[in-house]
C-alpha atoms as a PDB file:
ATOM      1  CA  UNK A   1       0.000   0.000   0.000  1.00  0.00           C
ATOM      2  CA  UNK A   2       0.928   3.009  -0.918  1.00  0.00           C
ATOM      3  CA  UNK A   3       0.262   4.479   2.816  1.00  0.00           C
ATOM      4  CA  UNK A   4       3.241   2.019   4.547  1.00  0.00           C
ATOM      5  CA  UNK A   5       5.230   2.989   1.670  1.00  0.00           C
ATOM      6  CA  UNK A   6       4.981   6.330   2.605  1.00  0.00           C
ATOM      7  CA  UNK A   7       4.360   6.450   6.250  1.00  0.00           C
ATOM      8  CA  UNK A   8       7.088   4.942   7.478  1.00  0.00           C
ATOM      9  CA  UNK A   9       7.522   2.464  10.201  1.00  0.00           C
ATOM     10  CA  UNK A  10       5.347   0.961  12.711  1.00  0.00           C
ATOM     11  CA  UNK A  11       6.071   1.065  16.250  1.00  0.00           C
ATOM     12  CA  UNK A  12       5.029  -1.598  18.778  1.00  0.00           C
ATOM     13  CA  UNK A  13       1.625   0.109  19.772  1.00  0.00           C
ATOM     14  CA  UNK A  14       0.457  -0.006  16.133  1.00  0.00           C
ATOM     15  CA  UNK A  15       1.046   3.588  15.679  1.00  0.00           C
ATOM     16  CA  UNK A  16       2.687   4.959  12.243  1.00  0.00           C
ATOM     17  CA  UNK A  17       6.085   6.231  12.777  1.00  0.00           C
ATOM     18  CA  UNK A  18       7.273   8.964  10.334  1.00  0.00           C
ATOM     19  CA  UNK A  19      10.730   8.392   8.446  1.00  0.00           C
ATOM     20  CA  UNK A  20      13.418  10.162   7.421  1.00  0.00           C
ATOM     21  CA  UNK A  21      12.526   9.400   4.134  1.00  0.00           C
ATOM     22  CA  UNK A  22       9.115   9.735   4.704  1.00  0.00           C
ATOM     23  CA  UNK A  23       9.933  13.655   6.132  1.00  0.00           C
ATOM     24  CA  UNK A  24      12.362  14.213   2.966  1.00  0.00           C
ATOM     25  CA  UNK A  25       9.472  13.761   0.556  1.00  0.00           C
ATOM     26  CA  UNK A  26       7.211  15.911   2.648  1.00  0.00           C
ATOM     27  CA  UNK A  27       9.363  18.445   1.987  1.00  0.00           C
ATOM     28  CA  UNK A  28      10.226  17.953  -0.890  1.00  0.00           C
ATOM     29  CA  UNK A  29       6.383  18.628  -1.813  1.00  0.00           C
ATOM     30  CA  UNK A  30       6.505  21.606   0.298  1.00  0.00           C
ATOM     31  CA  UNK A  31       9.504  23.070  -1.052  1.00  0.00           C
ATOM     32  CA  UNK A  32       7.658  22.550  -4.459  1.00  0.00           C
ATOM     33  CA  UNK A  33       4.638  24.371  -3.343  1.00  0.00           C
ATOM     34  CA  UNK A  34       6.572  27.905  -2.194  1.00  0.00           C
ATOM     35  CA  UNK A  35       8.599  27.862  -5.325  1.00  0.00           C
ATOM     36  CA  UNK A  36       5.472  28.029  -6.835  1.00  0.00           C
ATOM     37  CA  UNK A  37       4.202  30.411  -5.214  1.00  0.00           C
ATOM     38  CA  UNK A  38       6.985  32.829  -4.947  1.00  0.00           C
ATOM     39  CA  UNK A  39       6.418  32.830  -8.938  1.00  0.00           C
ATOM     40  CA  UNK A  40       2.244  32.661  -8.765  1.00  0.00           C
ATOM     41  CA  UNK A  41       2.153  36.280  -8.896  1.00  0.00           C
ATOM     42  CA  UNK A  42       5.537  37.638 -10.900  1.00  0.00           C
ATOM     43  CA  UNK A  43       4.050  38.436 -13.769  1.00  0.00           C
ATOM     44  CA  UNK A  44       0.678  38.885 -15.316  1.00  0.00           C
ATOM     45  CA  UNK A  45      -1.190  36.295 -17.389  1.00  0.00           C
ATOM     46  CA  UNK A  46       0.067  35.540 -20.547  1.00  0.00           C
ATOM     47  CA  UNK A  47      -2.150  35.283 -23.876  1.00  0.00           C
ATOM     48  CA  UNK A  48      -2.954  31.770 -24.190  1.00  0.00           C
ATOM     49  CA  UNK A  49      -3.225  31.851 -20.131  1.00  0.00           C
ATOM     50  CA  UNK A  50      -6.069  34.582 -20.519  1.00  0.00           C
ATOM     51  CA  UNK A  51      -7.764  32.662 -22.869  1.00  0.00           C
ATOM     52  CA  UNK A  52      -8.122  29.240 -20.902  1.00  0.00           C
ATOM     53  CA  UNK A  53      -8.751  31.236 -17.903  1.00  0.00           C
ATOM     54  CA  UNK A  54     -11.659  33.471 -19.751  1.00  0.00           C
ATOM     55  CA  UNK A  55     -13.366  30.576 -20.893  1.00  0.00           C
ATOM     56  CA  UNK A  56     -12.834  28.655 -17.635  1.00  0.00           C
ATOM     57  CA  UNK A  57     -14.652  31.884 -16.286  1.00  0.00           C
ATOM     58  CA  UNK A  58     -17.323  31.717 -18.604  1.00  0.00           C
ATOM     59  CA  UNK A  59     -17.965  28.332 -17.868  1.00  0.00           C
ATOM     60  CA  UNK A  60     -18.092  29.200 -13.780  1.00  0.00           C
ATOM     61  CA  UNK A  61     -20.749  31.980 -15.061  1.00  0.00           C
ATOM     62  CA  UNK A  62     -23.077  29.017 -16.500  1.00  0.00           C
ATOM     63  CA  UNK A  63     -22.349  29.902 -19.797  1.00  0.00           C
ATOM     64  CA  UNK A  64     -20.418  26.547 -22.061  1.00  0.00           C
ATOM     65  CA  UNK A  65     -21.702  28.001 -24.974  1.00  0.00           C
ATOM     66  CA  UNK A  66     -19.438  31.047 -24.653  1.00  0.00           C
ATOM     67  CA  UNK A  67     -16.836  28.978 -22.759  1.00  0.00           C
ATOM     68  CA  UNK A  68     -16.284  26.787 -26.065  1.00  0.00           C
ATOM     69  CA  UNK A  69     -16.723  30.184 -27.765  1.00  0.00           C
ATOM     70  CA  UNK A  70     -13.170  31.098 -26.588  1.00  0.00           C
ATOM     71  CA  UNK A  71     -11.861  27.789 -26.938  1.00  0.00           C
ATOM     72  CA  UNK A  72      -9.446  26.591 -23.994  1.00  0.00           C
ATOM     73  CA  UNK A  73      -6.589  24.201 -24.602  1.00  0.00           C
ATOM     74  CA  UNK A  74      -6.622  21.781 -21.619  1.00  0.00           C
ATOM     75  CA  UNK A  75      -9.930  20.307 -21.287  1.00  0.00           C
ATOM     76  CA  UNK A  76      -9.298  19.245 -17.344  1.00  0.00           C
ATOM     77  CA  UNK A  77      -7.683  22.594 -16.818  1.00  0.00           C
ATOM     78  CA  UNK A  78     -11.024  24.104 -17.840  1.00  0.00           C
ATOM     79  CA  UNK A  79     -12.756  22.431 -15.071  1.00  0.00           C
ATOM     80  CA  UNK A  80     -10.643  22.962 -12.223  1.00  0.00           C
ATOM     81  CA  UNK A  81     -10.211  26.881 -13.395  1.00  0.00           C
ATOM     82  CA  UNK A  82     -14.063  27.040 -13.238  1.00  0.00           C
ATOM     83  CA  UNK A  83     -14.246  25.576  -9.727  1.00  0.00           C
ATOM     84  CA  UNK A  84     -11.979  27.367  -8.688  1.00  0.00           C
ATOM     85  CA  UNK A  85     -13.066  30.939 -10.309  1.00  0.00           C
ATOM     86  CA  UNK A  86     -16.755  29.599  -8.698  1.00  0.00           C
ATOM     87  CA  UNK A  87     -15.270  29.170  -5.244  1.00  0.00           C
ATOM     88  CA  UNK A  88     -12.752  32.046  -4.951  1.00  0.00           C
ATOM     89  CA  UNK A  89     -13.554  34.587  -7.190  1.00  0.00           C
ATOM     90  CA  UNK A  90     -11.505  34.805 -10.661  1.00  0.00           C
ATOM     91  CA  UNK A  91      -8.123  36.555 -10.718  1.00  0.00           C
ATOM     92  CA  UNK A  92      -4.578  35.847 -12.020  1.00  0.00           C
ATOM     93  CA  UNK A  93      -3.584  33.861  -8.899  1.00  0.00           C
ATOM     94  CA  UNK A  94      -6.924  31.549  -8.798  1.00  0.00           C
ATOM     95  CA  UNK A  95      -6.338  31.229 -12.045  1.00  0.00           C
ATOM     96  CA  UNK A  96      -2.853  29.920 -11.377  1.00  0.00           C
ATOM     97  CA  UNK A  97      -3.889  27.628  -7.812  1.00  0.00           C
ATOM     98  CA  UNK A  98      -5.342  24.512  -9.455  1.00  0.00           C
ATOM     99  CA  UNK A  99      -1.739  23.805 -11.599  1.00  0.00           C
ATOM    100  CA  UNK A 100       0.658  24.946  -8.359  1.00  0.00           C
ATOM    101  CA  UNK A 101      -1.924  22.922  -5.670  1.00  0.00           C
ATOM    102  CA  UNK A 102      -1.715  19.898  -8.172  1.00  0.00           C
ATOM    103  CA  UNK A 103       1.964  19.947  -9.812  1.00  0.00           C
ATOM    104  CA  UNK A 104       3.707  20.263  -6.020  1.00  0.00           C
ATOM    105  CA  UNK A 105       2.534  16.262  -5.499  1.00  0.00           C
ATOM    106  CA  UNK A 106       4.715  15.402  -8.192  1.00  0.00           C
ATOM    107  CA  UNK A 107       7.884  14.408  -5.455  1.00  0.00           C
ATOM    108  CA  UNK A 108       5.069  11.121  -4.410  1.00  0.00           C
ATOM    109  CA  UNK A 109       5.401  10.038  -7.695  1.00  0.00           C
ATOM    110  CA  UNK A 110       8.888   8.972  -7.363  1.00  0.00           C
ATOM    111  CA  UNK A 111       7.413   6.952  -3.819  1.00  0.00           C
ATOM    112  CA  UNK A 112       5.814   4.711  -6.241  1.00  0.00           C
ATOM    113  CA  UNK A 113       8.290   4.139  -8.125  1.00  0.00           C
ATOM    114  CA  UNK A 114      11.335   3.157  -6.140  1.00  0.00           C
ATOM    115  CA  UNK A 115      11.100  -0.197  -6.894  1.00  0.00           C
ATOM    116  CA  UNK A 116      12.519   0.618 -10.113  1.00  0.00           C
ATOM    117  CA  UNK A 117      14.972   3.183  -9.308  1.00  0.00           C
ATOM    118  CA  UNK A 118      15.907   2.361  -5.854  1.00  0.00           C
ATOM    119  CA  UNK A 119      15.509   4.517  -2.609  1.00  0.00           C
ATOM    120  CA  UNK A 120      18.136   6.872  -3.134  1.00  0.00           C
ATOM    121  CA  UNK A 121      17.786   7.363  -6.640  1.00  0.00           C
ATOM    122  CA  UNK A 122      13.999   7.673  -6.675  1.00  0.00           C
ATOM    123  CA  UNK A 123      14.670  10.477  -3.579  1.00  0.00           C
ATOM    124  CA  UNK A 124      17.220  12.038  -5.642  1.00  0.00           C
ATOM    125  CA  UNK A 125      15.948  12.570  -8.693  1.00  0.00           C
ATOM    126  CA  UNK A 126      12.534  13.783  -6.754  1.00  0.00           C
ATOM    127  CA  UNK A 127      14.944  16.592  -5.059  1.00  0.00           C
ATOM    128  CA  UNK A 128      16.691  17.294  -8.623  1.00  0.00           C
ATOM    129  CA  UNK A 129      13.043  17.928  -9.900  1.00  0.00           C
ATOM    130  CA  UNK A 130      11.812  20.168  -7.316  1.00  0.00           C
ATOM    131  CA  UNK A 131      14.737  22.147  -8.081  1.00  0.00           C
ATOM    132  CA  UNK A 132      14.343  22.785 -11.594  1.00  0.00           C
ATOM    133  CA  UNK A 133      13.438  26.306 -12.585  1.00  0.00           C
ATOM    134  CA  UNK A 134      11.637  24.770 -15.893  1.00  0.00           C
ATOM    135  CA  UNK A 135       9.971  22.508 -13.858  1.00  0.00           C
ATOM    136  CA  UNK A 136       8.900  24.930 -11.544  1.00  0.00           C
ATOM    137  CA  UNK A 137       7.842  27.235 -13.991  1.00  0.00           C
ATOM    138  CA  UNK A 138       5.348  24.754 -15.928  1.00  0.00           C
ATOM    139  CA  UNK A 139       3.565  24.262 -12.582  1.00  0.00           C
ATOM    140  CA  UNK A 140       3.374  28.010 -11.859  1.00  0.00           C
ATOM    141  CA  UNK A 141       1.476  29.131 -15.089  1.00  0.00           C
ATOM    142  CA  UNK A 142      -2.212  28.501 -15.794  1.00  0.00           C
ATOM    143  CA  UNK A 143      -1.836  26.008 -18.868  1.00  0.00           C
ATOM    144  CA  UNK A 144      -2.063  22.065 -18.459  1.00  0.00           C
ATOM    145  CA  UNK A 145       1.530  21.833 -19.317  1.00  0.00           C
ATOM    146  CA  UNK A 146       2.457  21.176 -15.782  1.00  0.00           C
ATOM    147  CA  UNK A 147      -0.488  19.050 -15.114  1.00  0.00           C
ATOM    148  CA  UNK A 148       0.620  16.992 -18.019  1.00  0.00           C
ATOM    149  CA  UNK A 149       3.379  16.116 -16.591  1.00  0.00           C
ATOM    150  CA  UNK A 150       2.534  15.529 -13.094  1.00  0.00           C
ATOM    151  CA  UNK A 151      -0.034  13.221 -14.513  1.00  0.00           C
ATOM    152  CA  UNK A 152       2.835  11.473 -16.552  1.00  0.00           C
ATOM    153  CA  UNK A 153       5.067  11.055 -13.339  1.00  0.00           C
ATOM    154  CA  UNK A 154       1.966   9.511 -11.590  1.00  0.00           C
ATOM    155  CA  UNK A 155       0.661   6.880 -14.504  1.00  0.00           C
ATOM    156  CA  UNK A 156       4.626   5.830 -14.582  1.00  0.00           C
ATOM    157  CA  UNK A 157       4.737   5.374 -11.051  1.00  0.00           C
ATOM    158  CA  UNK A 158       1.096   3.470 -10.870  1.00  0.00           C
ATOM    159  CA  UNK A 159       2.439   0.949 -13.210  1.00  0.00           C
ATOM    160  CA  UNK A 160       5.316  -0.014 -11.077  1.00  0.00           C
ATOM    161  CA  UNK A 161       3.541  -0.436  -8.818  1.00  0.00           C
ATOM    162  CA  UNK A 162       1.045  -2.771 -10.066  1.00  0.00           C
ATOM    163  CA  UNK A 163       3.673  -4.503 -11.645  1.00  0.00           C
ATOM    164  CA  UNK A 164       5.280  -4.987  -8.117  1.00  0.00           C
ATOM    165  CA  UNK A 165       2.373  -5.676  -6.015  1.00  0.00           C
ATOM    166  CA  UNK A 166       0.174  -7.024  -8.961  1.00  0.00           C
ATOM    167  CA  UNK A 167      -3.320  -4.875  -7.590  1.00  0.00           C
ATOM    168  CA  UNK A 168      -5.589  -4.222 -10.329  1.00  0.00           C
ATOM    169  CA  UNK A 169      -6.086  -0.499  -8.078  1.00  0.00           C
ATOM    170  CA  UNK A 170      -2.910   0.289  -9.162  1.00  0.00           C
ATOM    171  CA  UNK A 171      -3.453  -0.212 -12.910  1.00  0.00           C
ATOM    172  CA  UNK A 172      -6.934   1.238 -12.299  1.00  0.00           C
ATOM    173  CA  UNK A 173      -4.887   4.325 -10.724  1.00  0.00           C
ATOM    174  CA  UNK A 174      -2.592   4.340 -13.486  1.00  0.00           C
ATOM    175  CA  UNK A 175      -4.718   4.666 -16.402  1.00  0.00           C
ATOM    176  CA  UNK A 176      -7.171   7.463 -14.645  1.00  0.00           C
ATOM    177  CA  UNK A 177      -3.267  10.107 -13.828  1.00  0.00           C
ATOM    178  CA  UNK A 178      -2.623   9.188 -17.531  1.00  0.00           C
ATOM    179  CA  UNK A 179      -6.346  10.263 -18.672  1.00  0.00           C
ATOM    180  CA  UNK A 180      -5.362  13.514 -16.329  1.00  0.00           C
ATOM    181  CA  UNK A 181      -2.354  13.927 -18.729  1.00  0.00           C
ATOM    182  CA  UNK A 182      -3.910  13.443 -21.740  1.00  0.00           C
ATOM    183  CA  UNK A 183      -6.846  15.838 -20.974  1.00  0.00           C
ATOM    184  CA  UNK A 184      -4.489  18.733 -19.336  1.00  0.00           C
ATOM    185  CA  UNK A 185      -2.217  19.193 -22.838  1.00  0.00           C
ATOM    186  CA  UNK A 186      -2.029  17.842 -26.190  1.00  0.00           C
ATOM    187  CA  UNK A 187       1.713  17.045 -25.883  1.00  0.00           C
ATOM    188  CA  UNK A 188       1.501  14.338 -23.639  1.00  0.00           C
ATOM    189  CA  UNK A 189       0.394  11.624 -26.176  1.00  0.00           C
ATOM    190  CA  UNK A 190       4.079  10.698 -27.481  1.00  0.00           C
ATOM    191  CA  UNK A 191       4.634  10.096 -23.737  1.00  0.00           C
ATOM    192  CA  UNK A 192       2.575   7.002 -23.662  1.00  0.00           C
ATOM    193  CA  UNK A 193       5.510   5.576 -24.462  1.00  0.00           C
ATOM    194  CA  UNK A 194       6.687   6.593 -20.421  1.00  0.00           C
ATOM    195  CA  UNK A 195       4.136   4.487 -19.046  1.00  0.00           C
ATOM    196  CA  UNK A 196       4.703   1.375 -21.232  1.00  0.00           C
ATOM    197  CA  UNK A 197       8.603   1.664 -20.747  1.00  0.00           C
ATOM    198  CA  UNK A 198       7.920   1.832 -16.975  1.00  0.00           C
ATOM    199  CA  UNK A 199       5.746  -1.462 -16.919  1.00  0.00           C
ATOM    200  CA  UNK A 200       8.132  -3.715 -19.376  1.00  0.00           C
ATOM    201  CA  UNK A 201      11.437  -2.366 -17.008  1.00  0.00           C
ATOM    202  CA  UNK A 202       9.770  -3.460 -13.532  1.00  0.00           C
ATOM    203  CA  UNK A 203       7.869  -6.561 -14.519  1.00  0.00           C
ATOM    204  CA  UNK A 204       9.286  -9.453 -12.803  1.00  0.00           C
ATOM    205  CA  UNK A 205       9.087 -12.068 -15.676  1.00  0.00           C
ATOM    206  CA  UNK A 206       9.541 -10.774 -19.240  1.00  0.00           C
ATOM    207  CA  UNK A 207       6.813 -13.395 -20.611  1.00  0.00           C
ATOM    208  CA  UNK A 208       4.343 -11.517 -18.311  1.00  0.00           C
ATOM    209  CA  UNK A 209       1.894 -10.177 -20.114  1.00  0.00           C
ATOM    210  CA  UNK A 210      -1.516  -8.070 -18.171  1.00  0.00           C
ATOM    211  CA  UNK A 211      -4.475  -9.820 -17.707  1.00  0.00           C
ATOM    212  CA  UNK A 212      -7.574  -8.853 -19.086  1.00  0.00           C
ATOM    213  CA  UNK A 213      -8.818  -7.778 -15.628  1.00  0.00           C
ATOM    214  CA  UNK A 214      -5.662  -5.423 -16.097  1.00  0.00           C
ATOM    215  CA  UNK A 215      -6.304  -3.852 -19.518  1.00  0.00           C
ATOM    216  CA  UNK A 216     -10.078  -3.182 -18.149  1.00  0.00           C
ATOM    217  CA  UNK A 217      -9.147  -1.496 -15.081  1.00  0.00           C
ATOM    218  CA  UNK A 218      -6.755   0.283 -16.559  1.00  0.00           C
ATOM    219  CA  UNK A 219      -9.411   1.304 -19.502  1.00  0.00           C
ATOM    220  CA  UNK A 220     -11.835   2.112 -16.870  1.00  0.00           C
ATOM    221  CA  UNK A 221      -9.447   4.473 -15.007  1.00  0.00           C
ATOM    222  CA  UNK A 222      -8.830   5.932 -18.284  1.00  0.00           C
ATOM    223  CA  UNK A 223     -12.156   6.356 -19.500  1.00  0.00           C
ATOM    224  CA  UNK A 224     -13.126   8.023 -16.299  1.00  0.00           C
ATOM    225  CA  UNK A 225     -10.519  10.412 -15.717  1.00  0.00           C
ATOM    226  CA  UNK A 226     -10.710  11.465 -19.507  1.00  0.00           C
ATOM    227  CA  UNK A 227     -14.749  11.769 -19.381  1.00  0.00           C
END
């Protein structure tokens, strides 16, 4: 379970005990989180910004016909922005919070997958991430770039994991982060590749090949992160 993995250890009376580890990729998320926001509000929205934002607005207003009107170019973007414009008010940063909130998980992904890189590597190249100022910058802008790739990260990791522990929640899990990928950005579909690549590296028998009860969990996890 993803939970142990993450919690730590468990001391005598049952209670979770929190790592070092555990503690380094807390941080790690939180360090993502105020890089983002020290850049949330550095500069003003940018043209294609305004335009998913507007239409995410128009959308909040109860009005899809002018919302697809403007056009907007991540499709799960569009419904965060609008929840968020609905709940908060609409601004530049609101318009911003869904892809900072979302992106500054990423560092979990690399949880998930330590069975294929290995403890230190997986914390490693989490830190290496967090410090990137691209990095950082896709998941301080209001496009589905970022999201894209957080979603990436995630379906990757998922499919080690199911691979490892051989849950059909796992592939389930993995096919809905790479529906949120696909729906955030149009760039993401050569990526597919990420998630196969991940599977064939951590499968423990090379003549392993998923079940059907795989392929339709992941296809369900798919269809309803997409829809």
């Amino acid at each position: 379970m993803l939970t142990s993995t993450v919690a730590g250890r468990v001391n005598p009376a049952g209670r979770a005990v929190l790592t070092v580890e555990a503690a380094a990729y807390v941080g790690l998320c939180c360090l993502a989180l105020a890089l983002r926001f020290l850049a949330l509000g550095a500069a003003p929205l940018s043209s294609p910004e305004a335009s998913q934002a507007l239409a995410a607005f128009h959308l909040a207003q109860g009005s899809p016909a002018a919302a697809e009107a403007v056009g907007a170019s991540s499709p799960a973007l569009l419904s965060l922005q609008a929840l968020d414009f609905a709940l908060f008010g609409a601004d530049d940063t609101v318009a911003r919070l869904a892809v900072v909130l979302l992106t500054s998980l990423f560092p979990l992904s690399f949880v998930l997958a330590r069975p294929l890189l290995g403890r230190r590597t997986a914390l490693l190249s989490a830190a290496l991430l967090s410090l990137s100022p691209a990095w950082s910058l896709a998941g301080a802008v209001g496009l589905g770039t970022g999201l894209a790739g957080t979603g990436l990260l995630f379906a990757a990791g998922f499919a080690v994991r199911a691979t490892v522990d051989r849950r059909r929640s796992w592939v389930a899990a993995s096919g809905a982060a790479l529906g949120l990928a696909l729906a955030s950005a149009s760039e993401p579909w050569w990526a597919l590749v990420l998630v196969g690549a991940a599977w064939l590296k951590a499968r423990p028998e090379p003549e392993s090949r998923p079940s059907k009860g795989d392929v339709t969990a992941f296809a369900i996890g798919l269809a309803a992160s997409v829809l």
